[in-house]
Protein backbone atom coordinates (compact mmCIF):
# COMPACT_ATOMS: atom_id res chain seq x y z
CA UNK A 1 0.00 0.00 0.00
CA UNK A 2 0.94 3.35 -0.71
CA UNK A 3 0.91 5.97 1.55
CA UNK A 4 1.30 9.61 0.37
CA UNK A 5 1.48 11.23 3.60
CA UNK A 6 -2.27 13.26 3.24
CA UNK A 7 -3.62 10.92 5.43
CA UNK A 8 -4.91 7.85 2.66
CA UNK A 9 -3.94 5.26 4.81
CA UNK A 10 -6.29 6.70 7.74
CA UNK A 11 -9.21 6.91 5.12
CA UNK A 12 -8.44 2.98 3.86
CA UNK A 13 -8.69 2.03 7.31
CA UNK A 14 -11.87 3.84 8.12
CA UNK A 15 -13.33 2.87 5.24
CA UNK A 16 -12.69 -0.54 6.03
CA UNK A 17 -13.87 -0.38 9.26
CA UNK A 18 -17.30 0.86 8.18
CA UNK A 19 -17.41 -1.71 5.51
CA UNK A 20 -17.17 -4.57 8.27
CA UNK A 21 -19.53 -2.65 10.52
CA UNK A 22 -22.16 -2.35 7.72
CA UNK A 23 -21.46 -6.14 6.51
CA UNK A 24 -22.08 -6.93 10.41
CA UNK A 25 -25.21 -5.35 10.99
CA UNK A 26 -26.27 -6.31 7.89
CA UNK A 27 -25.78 -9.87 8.46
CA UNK A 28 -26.70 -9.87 12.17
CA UNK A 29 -30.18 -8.81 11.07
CA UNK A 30 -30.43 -11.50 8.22
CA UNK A 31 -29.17 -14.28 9.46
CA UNK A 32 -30.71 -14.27 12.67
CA UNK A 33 -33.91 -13.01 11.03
CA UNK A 34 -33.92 -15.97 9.37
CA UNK A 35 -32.76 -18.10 11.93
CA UNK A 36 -35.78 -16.79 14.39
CA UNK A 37 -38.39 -16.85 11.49
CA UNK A 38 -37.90 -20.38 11.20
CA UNK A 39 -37.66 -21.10 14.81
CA UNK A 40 -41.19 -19.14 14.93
CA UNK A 41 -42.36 -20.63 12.02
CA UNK A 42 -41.81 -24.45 13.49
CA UNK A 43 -44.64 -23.65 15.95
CA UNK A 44 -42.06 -24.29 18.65
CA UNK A 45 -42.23 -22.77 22.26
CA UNK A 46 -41.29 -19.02 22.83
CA UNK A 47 -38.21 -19.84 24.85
CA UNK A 48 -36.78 -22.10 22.08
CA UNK A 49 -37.26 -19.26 20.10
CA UNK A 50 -35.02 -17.26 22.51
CA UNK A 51 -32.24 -19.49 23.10
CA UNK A 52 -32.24 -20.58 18.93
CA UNK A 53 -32.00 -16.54 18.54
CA UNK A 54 -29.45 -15.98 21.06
CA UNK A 55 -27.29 -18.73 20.47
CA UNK A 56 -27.14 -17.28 16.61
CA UNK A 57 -26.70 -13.64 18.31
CA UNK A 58 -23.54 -15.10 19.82
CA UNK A 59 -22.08 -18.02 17.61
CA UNK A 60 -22.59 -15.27 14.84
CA UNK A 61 -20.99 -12.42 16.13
CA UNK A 62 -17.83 -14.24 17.29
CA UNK A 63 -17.96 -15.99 13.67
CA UNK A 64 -17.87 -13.10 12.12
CA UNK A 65 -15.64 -11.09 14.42
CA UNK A 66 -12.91 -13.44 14.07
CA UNK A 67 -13.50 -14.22 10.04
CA UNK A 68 -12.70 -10.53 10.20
CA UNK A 69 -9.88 -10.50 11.73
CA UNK A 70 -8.19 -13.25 9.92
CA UNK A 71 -9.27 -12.05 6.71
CA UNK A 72 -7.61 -8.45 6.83
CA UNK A 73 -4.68 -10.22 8.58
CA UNK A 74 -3.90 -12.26 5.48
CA UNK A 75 -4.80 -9.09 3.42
CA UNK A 76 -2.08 -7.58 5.41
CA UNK A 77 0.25 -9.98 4.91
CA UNK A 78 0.21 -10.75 1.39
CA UNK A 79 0.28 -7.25 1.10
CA UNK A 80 3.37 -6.39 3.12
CA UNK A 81 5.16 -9.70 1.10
CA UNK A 82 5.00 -8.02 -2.48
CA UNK A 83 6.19 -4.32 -0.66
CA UNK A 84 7.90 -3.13 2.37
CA UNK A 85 4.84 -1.88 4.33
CA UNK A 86 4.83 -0.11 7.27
CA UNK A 87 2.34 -1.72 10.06
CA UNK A 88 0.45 1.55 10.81
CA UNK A 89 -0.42 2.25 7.34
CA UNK A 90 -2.02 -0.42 7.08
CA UNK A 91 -6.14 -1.82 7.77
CA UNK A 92 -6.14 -2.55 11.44
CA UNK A 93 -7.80 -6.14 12.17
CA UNK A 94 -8.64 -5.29 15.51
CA UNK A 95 -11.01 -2.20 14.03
CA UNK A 96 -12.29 -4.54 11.37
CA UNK A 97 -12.79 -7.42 13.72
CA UNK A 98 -14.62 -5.62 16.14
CA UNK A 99 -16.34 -3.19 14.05
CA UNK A 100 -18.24 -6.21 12.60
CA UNK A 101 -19.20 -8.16 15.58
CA UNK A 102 -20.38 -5.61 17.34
CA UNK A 103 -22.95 -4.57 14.71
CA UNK A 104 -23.35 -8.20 14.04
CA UNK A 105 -24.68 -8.59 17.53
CA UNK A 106 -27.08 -5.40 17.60
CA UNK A 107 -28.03 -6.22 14.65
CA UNK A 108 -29.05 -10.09 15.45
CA UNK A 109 -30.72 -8.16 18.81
CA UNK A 110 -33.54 -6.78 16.15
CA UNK A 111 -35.18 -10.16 15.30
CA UNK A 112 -34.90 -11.17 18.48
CA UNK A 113 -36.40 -8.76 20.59
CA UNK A 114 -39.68 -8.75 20.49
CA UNK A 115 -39.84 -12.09 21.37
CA UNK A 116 -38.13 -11.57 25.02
CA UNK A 117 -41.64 -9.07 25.63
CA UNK A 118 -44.19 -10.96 23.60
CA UNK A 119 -44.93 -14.14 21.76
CA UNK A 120 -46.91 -15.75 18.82
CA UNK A 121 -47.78 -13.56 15.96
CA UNK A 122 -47.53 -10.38 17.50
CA UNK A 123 -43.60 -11.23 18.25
CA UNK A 124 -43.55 -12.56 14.74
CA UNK A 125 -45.07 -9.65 13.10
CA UNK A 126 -42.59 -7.22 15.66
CA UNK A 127 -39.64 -9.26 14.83
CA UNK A 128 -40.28 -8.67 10.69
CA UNK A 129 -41.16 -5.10 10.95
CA UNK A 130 -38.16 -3.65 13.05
CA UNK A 131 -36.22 -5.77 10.97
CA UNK A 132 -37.23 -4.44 7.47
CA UNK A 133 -37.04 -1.06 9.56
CA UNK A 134 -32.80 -1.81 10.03
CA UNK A 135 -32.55 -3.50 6.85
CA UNK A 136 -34.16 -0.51 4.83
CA UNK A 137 -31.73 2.39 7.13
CA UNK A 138 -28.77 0.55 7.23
CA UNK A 139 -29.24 0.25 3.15
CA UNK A 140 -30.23 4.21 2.97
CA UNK A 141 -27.37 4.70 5.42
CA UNK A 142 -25.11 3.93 2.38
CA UNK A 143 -26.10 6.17 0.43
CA UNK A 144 -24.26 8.93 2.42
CA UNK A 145 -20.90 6.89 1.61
CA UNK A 146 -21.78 6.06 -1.84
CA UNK A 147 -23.99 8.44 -3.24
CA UNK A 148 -26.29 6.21 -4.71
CA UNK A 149 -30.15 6.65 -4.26
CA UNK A 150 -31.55 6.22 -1.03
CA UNK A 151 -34.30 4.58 -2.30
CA UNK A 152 -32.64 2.23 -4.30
CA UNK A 153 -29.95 0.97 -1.50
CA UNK A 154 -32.92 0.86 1.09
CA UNK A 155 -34.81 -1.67 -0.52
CA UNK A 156 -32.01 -3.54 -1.98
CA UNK A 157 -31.08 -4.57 1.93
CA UNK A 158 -34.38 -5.27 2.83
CA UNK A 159 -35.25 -7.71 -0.23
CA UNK A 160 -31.99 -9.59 0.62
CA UNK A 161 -33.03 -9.50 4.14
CA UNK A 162 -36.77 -10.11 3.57
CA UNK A 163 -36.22 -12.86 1.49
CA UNK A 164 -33.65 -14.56 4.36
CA UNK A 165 -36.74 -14.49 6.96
CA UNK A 166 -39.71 -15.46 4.61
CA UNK A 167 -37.54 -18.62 3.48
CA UNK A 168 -36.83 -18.88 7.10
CA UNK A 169 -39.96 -19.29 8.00
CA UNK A 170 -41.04 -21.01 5.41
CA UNK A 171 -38.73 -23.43 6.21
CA UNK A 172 -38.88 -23.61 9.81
CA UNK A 173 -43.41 -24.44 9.17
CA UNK A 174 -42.46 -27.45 6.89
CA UNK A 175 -39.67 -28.90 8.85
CA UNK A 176 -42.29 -28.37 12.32
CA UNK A 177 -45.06 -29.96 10.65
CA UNK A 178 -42.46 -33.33 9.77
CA UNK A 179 -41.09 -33.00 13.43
CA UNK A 180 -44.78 -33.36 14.95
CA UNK A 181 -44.89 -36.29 12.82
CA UNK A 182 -41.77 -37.91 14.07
């Protein structure tokens, strides 16, 4: 990496960092979205619903946390083999790493919520619209970064993450229905 001195090495790294965090929350809220929806959607008891959602909360965060940090530490490396790089201009893992579990976790915290409070379909219903709520900011967030419409960024997170919780629990009402069977 090249650093001219203006400060581009503090602007890869921050731009990296934000690129985990938004990858984090982003994923927190789908994957555990989906992971609750189909937990919901087998009919099974509230609390399973809980302990499916937090164990995702926290098996996903540290996932995701520590793909992060191994990922930008091999960047680093194969970047500092081709050219003599100096270790503070360069994408701190620690930033990245934590950057995207921590989002990952407050983000997995949306889906999961209203089911601490409430239960059934009104906890279902909750869950999907603060979800789509995140999904659609965190996509229109972007926009400030990217310049792309706000409208267009919203909805493209919350189709990807909309489609993750339908087939979840979709998936989680046909696997229930051959459990109560077995």
């Amino acid at each position: 990496m090249v650093v001219d001195g203006a400060g581009n090495n503090r602007v890869l790294d921050d731009s990296n960092t934000i690129r985990a965090g938004i990858f984090g929350v982003q994923d927190g809220v789908v994957s555990n979205f989906g992971l609750v929806m189909g937990v919901a959607g087998a009919q099974i008891s509230p609390g399973a619903v809980l302990i499916a959602g937090a164990a995702g909360l926290v098996s996903g965060a540290l996932s995701m946390g520590a793909g992060e940090y191994v990922s930008v530490r091999t960047q680093r490396e194969l970047l500092a083999i081709g050219a003599e790089v100096d270790d503070d201009a360069n994408v701190n893992p620690y930033r990245a790493a934590a950057a995207n579990a921590g989002l990952f976790a407050i983000g997995g915290l949306v889906p999961l919520l209203p089911f601490v409070f409430t239960a059934g379909w009104v906890a279902v219903v909750t869950a999907v619209v603060l979800s789509m709520i995140v999904l659609f900011t965190a996509g229109a967030i972007l926009t400030r970064l990217t310049k792309r419409g706000v409208l267009r960024s919203g909805l493209r997170m919350l189709v990807i993450g909309g489609g993750a919780g339908a087939l979840g629990y979709a998936l989680g009402s046909v696997l229930g229905s051959f459990v109560d069977v077995i």
